[in-house]
Protein backbone atom coordinates (compact mmCIF):
# COMPACT_ATOMS: atom_id res chain seq x y z
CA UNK A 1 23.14 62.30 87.87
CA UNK A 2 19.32 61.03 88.25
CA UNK A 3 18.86 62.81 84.74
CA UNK A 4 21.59 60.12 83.29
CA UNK A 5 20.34 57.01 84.96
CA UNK A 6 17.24 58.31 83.34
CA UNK A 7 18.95 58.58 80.39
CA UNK A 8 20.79 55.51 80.33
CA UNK A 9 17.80 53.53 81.49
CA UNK A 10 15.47 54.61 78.36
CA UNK A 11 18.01 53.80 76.13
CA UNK A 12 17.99 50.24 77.65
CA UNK A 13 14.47 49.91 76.82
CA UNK A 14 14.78 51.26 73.42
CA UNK A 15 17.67 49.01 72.25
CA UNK A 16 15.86 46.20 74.17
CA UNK A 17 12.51 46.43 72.02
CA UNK A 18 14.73 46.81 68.92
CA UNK A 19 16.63 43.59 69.77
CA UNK A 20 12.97 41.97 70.57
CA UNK A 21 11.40 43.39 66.77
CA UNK A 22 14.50 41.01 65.39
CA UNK A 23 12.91 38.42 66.53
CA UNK A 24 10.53 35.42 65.01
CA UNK A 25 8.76 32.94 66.11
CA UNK A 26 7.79 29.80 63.72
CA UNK A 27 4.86 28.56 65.78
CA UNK A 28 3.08 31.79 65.55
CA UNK A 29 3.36 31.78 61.46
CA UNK A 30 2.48 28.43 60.64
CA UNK A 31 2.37 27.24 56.72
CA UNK A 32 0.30 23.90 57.52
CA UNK A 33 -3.11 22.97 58.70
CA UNK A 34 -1.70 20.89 61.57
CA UNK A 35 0.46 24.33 62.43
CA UNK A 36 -2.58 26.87 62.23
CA UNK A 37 -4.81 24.74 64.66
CA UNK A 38 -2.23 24.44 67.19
CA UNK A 39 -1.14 28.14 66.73
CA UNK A 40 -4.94 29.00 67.65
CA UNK A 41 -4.89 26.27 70.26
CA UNK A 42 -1.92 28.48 71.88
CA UNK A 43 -3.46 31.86 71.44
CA UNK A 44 -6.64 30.73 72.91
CA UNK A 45 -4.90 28.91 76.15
CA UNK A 46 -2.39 32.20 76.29
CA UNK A 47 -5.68 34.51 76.41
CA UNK A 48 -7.67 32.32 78.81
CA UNK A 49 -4.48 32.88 81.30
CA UNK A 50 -4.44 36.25 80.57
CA UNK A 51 -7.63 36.73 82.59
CA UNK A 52 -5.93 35.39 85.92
CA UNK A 53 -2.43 37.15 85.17
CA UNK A 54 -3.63 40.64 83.62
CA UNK A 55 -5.61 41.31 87.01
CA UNK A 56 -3.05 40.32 89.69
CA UNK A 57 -0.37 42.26 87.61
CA UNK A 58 -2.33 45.33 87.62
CA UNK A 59 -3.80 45.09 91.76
CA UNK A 60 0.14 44.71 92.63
CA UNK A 61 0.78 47.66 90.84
CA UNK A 62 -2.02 49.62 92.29
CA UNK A 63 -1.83 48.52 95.46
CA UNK A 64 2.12 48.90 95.44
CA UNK A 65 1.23 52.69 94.82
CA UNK A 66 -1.95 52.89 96.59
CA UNK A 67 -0.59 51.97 100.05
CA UNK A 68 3.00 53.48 99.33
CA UNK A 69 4.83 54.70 102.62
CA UNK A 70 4.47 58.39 101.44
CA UNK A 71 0.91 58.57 99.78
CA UNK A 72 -2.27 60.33 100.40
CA UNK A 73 -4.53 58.60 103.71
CA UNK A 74 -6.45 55.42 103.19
CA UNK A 75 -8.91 54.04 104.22
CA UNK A 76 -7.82 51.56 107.51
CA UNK A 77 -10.77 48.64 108.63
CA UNK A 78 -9.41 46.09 111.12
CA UNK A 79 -11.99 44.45 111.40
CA UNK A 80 -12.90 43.85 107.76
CA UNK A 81 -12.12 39.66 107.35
CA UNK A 82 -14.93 38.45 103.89
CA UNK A 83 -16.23 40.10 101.01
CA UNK A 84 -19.11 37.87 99.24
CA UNK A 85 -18.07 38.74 95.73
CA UNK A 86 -14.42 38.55 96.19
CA UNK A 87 -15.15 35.39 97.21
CA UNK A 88 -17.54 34.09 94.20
CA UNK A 89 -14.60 35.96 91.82
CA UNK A 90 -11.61 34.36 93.35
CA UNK A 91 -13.05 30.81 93.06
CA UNK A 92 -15.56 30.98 90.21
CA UNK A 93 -13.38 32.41 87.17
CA UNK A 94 -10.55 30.23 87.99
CA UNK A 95 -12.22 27.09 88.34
CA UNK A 96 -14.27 28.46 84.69
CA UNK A 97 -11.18 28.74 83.22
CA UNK A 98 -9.64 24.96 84.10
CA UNK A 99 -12.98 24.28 82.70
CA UNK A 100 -12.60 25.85 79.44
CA UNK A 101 -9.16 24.57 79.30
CA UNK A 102 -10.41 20.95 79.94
CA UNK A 103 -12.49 20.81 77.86
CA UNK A 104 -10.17 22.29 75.02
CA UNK A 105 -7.39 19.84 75.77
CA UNK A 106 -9.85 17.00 75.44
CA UNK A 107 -10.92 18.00 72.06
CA UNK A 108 -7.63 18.92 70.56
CA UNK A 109 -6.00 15.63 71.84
CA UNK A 110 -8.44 13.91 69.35
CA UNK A 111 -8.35 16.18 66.33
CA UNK A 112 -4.95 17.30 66.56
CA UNK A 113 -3.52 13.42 67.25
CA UNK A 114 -0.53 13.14 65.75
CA UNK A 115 -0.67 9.73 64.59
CA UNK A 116 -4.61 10.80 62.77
CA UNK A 117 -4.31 10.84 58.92
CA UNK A 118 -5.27 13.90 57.15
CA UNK A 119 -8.29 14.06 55.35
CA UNK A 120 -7.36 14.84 51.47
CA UNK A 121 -8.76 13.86 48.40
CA UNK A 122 -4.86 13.45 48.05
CA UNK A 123 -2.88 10.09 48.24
CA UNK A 124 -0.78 10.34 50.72
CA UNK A 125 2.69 10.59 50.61
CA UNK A 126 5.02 8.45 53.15
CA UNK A 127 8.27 9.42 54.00
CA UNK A 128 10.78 7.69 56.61
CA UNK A 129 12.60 9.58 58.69
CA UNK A 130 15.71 8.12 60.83
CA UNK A 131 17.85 10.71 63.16
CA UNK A 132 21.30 9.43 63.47
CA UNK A 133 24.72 11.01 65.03
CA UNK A 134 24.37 13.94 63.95
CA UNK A 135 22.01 14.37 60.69
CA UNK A 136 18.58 13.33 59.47
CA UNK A 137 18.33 10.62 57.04
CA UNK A 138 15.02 10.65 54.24
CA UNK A 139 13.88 7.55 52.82
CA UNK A 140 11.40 7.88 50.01
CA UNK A 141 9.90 4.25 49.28
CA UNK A 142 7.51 5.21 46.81
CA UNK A 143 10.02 6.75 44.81
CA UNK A 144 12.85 4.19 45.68
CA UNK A 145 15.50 7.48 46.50
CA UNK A 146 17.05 8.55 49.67
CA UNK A 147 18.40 12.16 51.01
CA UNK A 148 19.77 13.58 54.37
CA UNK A 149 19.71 16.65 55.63
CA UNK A 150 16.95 17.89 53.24
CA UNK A 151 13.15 16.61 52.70
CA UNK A 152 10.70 17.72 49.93
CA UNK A 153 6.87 17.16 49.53
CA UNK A 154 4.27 19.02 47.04
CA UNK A 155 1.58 21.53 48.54
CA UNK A 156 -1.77 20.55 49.75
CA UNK A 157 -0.58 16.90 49.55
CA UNK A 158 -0.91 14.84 53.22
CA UNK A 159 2.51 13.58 54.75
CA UNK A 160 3.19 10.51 56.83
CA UNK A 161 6.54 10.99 58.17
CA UNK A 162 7.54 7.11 60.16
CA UNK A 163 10.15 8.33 62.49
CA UNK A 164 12.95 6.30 63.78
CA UNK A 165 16.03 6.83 65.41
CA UNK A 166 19.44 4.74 64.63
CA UNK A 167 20.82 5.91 67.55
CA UNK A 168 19.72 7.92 70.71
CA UNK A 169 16.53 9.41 71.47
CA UNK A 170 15.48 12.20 69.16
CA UNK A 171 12.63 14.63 68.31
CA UNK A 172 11.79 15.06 64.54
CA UNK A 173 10.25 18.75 64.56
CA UNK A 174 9.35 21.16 61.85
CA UNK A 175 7.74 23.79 63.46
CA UNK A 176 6.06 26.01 60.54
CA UNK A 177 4.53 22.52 59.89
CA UNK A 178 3.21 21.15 63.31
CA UNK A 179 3.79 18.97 65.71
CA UNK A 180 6.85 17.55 66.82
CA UNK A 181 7.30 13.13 67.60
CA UNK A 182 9.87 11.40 69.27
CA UNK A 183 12.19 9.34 67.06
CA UNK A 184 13.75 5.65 69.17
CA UNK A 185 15.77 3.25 67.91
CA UNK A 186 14.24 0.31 67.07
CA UNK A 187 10.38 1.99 67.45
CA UNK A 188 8.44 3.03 64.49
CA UNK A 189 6.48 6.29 65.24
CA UNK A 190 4.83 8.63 62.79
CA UNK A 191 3.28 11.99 62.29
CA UNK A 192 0.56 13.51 59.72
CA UNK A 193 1.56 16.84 58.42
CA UNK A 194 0.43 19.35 55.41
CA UNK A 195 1.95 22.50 53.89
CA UNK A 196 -0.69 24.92 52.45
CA UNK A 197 1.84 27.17 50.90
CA UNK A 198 5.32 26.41 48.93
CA UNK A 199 8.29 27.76 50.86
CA UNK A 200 11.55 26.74 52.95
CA UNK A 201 11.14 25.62 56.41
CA UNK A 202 13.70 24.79 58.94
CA UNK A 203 13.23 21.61 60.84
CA UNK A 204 15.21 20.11 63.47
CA UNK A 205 16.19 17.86 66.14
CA UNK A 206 14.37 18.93 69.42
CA UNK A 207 16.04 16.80 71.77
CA UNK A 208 19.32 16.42 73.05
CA UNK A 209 21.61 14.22 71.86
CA UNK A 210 25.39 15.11 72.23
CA UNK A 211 28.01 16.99 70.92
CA UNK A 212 26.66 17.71 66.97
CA UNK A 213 23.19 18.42 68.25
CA UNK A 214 23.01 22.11 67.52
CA UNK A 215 23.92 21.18 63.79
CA UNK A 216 21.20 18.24 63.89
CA UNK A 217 19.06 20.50 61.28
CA UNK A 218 17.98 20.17 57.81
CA UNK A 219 15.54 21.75 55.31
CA UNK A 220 11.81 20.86 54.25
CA UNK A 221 10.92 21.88 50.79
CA UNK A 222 7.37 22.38 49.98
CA UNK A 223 6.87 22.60 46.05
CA UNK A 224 4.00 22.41 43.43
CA UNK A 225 3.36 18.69 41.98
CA UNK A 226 5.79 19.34 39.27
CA UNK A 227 8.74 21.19 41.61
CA UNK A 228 8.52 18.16 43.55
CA UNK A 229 8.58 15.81 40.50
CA UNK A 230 11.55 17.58 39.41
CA UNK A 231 13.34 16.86 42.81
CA UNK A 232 12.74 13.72 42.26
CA UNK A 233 14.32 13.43 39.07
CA UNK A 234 17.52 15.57 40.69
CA UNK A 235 17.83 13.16 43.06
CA UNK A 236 17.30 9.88 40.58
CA UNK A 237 20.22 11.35 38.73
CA UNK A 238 22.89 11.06 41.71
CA UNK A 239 25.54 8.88 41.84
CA UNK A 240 25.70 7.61 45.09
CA UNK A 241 22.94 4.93 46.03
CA UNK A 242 22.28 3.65 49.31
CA UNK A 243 22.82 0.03 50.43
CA UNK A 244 21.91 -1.72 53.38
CA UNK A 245 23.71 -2.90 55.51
CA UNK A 246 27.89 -1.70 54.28
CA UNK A 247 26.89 1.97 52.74
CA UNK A 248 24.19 2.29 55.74
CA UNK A 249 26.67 1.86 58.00
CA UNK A 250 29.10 4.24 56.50
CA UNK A 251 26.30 6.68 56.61
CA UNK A 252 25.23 6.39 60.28
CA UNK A 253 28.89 6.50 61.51
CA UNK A 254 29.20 10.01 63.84
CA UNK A 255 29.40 13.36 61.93
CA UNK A 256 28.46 16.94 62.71
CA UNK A 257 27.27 19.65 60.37
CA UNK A 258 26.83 16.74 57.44
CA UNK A 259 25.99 18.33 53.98
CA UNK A 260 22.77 17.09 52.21
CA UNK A 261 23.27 14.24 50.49
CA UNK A 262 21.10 12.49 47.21
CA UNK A 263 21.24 8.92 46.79
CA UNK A 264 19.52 7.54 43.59
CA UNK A 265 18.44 4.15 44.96
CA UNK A 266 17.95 2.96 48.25
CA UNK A 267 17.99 -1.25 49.34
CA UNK A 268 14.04 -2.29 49.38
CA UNK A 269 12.78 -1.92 53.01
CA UNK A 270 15.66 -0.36 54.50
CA UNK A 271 13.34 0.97 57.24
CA UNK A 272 11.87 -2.00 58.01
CA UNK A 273 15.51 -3.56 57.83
CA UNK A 274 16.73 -1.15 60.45
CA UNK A 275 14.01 -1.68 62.98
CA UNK A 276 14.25 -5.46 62.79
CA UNK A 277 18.08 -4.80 63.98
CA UNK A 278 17.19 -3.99 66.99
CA UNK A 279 15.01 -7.14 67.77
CA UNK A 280 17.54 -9.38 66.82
CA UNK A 281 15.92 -9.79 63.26
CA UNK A 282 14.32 -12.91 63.59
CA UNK A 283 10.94 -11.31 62.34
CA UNK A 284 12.89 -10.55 59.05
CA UNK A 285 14.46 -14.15 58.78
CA UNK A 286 10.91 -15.30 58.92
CA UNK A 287 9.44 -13.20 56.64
CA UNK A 288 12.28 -13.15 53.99
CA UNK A 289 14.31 -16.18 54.64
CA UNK A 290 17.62 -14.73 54.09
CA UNK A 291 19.03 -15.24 57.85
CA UNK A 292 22.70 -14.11 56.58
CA UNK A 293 21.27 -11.01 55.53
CA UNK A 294 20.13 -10.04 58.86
CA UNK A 295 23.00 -11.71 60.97
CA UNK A 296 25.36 -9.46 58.99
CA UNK A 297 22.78 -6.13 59.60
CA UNK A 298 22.70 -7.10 63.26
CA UNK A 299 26.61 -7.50 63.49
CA UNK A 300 27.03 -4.13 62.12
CA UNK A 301 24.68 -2.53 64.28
CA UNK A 302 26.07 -4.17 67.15
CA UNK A 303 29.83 -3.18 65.75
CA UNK A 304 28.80 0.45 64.99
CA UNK A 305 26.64 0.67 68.28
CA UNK A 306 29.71 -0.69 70.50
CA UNK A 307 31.88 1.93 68.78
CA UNK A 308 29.54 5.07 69.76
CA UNK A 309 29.66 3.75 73.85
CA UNK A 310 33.35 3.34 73.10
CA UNK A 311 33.65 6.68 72.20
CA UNK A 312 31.25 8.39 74.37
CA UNK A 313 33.69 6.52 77.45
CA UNK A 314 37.21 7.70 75.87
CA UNK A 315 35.43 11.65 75.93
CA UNK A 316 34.80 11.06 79.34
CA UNK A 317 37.63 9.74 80.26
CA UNK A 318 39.65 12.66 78.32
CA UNK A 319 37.60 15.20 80.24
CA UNK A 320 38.61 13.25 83.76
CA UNK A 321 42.01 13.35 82.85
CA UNK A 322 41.46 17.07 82.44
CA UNK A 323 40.20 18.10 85.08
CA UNK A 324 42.65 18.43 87.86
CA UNK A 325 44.95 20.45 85.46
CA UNK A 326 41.75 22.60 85.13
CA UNK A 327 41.41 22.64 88.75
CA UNK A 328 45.08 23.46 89.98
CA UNK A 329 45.05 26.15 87.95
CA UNK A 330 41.41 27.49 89.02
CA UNK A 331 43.38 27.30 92.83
């Protein structure tokens, strides 16, 4: 019997590491600057631990078998109570170490600041990003084009991403790249990235926000100048174009799983359009002078956001309604 527990319990192990090789992180194989200094920011804070952890692990162990019930005789002293260099180690390394990590959390709050721009003999290219129920929308004002669900940049070139959100809180994320930023309605954030190497990355939502969240993904394309240039052109040829506020409105309405989407124009300072909703918009009557412009983009944000509550109350209320069937039948 001991022989098959024995067995049994090495082929655990076995076809536990073989589950474990199947796995990948995208932290630790970063394609960006931004992702290679935090990646080393990570190892070095994960090894600095290790000097604390790696110790302790291995006393317990030793003095688990050391001091077992049915080992050889040790040595017994009552009366022993301070040791000088116990002492000096138990206090000294771990108050080097918060030292060392101080000091390397100071540093890498400044150079790794998410909201620092990149130095690159590059122009750099600016991208607005606004999470919505449940899918990522792209704007491109440079180019004048809009996508969701899928964002494309050359190599080498620097990236300001403005987040925003058009509904709940949200994280924009793409890990290979760097560092993840919170996207709010009605608050313009932003993040600096880089990819040093063309590829496919998988970026995400990173923060709750309902039912379609797990589907709240989409797909970064880094490219040479002319793959990117080419994109462009793909998208310039769709036949949907974007309009602010009726087709924006259409857009942000709830969906999960959305496809990717091209639209070959977008309405001139959407962005800015959107985050003036949620003040009322009486920065953008100033500055533009068309007042029914923004009463009519206010109404529909109001309209769309009253709709969302509304339906976030009926789900509720459905589950309520549920859940005394679920319980009589639990009893």
């Amino acid at each position: 019997m001991s022989k098959v527990r024995r067995f049994l319990g090495t082929l655990a192990l076995w076809s536990l590491s073989l589950l474990l090789a199947g796995c990948s992180s995208a932290l630790l194989d970063p394609k960006g600057e931004i992702g290679v200094e935090q990646r080393s920011l990570i190892l070095t804070s994960f090894g600095l631990m290790l000097i604390v952890v790696v110790p302790v692990i291995v006393m317990t162990l030793l003095f688990a078998w050391r001091y077992r019930h049915r080992g050889r005789p040790a040595s017994y002293q009552p009366d022993w109570a301070h040791n000088n260099w116990i002492e000096a180690v138990v206090w000294v390394v771990p108050c080097l170490i918060i030292a060392v990590l101080a000091a390397l959390t100071w540093h890498t709050s400044h150079t790794l600041d998410p909201h620092k721009p990149l130095a690159s003999a590059e122009e750099t290219l600016e991208i607005q990003a606004v999470s919505m129920d449940w899918k990522w929308l792209f704007i491109y004002p440079q180019q004048g084009i809009a996508t969701v669900n899928e964002v494309a940049f050359p190599v080498d070139v620097p990236v300001r991403f403005r987040v925003s959100s058009d509904s709940v809180m949200n994280a924009f994320f793409i890990p290979q790249l760097g560092s993840q930023i919170y996207a709010m309605a009605g608050m313009d954030n932003d993040v600096h990235l880089i990819a040093n190497h063309p590829g496919r990355y998988a970026g995400r939502s990173t923060n709750y926000s309902g039912a379609g969240f797990s589907g709240m993904t989409f797909e970064a394309l880094a490219t040479s100048e002319q793959g990117f240039d080419d994109w462009v052109a793909k998208v310039r040829n769709a036949e949907q174009e974007l309009d602010y506020p009726q087709g924006y409105a259409e857009l942000a309405a709830p969906s999960q799983y959305h496809p990717v989407e091209y639209f070959s124009s977008v309405t001139p300072q959407l962005y800015e359009q959107l985050l003036h909703s949620f003040h009322g918009g009486a920065e953008h009557a100033d500055s533009h002078g068309d007042s029914h412009d923004v009463e009519s983009a206010t109404a529909t944000r109001t309209d769309a956001a009253n709709h969302r509550v509304a339906h976030h109350h009926a789900d509720q209320h459905h589950a309520l309604r549920r859940q005394p069937a679920r319980t009589e039948a639990g009893g």
